[in-house]
C-alpha atoms as a PDB file:
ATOM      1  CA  UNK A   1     172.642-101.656 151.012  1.00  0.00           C
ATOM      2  CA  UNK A   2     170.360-104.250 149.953  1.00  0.00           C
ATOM      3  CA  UNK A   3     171.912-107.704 149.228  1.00  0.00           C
ATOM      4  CA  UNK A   4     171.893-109.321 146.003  1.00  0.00           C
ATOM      5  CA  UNK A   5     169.284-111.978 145.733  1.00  0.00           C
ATOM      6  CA  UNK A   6     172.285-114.710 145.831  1.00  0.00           C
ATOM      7  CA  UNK A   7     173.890-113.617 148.984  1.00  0.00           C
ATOM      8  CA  UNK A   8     170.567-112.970 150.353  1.00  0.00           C
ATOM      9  CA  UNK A   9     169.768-116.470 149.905  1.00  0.00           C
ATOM     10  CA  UNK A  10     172.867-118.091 150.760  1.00  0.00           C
ATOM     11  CA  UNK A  11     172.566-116.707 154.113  1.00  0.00           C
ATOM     12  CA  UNK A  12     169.580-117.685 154.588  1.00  0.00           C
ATOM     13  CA  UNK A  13     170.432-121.519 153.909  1.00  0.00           C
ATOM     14  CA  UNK A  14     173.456-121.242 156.053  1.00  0.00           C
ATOM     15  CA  UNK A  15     171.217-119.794 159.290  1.00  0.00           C
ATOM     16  CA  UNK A  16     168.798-122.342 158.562  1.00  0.00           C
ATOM     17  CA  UNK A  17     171.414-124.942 158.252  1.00  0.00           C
ATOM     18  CA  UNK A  18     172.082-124.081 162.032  1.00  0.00           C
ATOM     19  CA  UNK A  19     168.652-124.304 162.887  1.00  0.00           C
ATOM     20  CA  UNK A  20     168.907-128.037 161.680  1.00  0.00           C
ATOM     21  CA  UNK A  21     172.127-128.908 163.346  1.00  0.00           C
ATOM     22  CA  UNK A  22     170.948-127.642 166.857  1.00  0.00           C
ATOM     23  CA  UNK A  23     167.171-129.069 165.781  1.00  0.00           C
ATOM     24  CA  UNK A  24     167.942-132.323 163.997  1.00  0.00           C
ATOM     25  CA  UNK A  25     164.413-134.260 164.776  1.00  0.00           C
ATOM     26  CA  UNK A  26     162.995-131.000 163.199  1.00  0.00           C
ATOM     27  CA  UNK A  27     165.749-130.601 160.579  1.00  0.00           C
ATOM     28  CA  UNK A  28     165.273-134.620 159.183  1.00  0.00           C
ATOM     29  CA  UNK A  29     161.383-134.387 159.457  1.00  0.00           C
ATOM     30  CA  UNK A  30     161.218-130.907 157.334  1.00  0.00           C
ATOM     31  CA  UNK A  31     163.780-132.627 154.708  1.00  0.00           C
ATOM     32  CA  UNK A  32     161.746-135.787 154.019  1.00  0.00           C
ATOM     33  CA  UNK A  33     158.564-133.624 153.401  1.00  0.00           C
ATOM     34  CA  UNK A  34     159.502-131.735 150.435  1.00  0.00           C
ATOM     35  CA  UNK A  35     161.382-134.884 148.844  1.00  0.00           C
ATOM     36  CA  UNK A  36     157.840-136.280 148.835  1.00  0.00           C
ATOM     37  CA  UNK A  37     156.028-133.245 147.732  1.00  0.00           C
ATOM     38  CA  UNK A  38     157.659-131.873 145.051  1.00  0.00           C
ATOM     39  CA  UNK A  39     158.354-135.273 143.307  1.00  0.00           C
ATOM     40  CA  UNK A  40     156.315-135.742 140.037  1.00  0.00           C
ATOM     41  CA  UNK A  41     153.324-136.991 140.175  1.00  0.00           C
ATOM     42  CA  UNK A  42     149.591-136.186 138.885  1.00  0.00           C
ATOM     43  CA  UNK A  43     151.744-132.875 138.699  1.00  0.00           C
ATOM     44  CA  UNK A  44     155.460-132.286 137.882  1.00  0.00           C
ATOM     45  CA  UNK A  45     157.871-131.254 140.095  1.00  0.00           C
ATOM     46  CA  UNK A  46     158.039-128.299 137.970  1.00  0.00           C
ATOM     47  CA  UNK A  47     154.586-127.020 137.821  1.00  0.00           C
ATOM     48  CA  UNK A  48     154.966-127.354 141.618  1.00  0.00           C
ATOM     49  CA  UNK A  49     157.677-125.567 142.196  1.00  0.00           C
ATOM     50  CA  UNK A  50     156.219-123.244 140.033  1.00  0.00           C
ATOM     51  CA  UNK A  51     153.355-123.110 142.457  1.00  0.00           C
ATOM     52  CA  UNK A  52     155.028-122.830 145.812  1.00  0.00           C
ATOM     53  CA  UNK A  53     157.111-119.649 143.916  1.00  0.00           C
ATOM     54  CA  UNK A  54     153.325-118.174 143.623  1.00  0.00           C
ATOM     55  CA  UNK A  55     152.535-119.014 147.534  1.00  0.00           C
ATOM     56  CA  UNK A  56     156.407-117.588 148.603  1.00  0.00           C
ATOM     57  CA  UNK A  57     155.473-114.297 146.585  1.00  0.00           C
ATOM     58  CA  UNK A  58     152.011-114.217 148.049  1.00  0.00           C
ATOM     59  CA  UNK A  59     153.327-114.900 151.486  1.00  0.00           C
ATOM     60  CA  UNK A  60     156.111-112.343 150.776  1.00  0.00           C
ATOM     61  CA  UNK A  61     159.281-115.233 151.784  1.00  0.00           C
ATOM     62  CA  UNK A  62     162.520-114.194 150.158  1.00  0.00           C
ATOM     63  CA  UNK A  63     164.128-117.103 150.823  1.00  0.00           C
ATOM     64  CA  UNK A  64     161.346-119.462 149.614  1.00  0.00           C
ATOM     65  CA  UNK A  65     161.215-117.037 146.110  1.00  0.00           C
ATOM     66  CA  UNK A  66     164.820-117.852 145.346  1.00  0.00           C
ATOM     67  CA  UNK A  67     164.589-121.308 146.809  1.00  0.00           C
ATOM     68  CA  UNK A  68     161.869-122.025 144.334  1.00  0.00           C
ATOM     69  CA  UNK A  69     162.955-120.190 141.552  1.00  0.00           C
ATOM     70  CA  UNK A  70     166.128-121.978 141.611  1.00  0.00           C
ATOM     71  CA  UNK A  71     164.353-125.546 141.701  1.00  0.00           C
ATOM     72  CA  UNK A  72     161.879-124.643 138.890  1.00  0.00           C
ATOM     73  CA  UNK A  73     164.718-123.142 136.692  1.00  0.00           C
ATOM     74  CA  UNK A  74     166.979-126.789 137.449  1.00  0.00           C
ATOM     75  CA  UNK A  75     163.452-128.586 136.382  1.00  0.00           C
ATOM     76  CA  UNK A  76     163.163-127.357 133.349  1.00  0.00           C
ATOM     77  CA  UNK A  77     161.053-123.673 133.653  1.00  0.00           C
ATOM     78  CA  UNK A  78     161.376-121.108 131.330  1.00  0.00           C
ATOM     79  CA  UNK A  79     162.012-117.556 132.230  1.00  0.00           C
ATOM     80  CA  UNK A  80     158.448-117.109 130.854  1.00  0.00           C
ATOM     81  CA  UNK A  81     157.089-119.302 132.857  1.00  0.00           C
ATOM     82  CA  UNK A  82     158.371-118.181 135.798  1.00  0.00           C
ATOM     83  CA  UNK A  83     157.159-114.867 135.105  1.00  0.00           C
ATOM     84  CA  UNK A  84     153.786-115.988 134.634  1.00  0.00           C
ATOM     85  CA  UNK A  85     153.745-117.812 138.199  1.00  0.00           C
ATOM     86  CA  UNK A  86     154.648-114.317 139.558  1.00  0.00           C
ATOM     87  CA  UNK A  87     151.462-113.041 137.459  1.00  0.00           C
ATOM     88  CA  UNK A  88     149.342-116.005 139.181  1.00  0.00           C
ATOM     89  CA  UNK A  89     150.773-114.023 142.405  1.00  0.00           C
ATOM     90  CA  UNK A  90     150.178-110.455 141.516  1.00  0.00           C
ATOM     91  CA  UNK A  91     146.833-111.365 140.735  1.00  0.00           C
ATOM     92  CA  UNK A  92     146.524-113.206 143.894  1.00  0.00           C
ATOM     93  CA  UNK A  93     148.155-110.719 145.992  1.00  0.00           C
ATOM     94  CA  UNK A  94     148.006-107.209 144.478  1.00  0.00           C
ATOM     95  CA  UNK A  95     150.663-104.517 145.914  1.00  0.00           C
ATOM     96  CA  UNK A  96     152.234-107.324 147.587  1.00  0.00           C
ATOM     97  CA  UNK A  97     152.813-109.637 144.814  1.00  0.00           C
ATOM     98  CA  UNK A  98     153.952-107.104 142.409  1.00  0.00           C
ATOM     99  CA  UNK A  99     156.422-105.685 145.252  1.00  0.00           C
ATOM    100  CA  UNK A 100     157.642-109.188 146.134  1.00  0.00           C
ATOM    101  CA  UNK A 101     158.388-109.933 142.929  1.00  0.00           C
ATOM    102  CA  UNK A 102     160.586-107.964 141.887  1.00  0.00           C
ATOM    103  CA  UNK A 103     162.892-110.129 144.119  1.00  0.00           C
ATOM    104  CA  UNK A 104     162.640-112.780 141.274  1.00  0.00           C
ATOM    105  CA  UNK A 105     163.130-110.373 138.962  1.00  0.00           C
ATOM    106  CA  UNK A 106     166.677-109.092 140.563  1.00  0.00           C
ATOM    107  CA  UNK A 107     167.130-112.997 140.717  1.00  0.00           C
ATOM    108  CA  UNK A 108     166.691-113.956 137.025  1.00  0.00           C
ATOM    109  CA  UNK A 109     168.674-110.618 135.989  1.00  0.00           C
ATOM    110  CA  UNK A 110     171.689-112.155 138.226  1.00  0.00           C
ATOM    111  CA  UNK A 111     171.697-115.070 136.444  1.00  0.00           C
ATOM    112  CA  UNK A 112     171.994-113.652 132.879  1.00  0.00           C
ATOM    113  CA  UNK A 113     168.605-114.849 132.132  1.00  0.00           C
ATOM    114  CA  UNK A 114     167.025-111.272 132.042  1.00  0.00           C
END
């Protein structure tokens, strides 16, 4: 049975949680990286995170594609532009992109907002 994209996710933060506990030099050094990155700046946070959805769909990362869906949604996205970032990626990525993006999909329909 294939989890829903919420569980799927929340798993995934918990193991990676553990990963940081048992890792902490690794854990503080990848949390002070995106605070810098996806700050506004020549950019939004928003059109970044709307970016880094594109790479996690191209790259085919669950966990990043909710992760990043989630932050661009809390920054202000639209359901259409989220879409269109997963165009940017089916573009980018053919077969794959479409495929993996149907995991945003399943994500935005959980929400209500599909």
């Amino acid at each position: 049975m294939i989890a829903s994209p919420t569980e799927y996710r929340k798993a995934s933060m918990q193991a990676f949680m553990l990963y940081k506990e048992k890792m902490p030099e690794v854990g503080r050094n990848y949390d002070a990286l995106p605070g810098e990155v996806y700050k506004d700046g020549a950019l939004s946070g928003k059109v970044k995170r709307l970016m880094a959805l594109c790479g996690a769909l191209v790259h085919g990362c669950p966990a990043c594609q909710m992760a990043q869906t989630e932050r661009a949604l809390e920054l202000g996205a639209t359901v259409d532009e989220v879409l269109e970032a997963c165009a940017v990626a089916i573009s980018l990525g053919g077969t794959m992109g479409a495929g993996e993006t149907t995991n945003v999909v399943r994500f935005l329909q959980e929400k209500g907002l599909l």
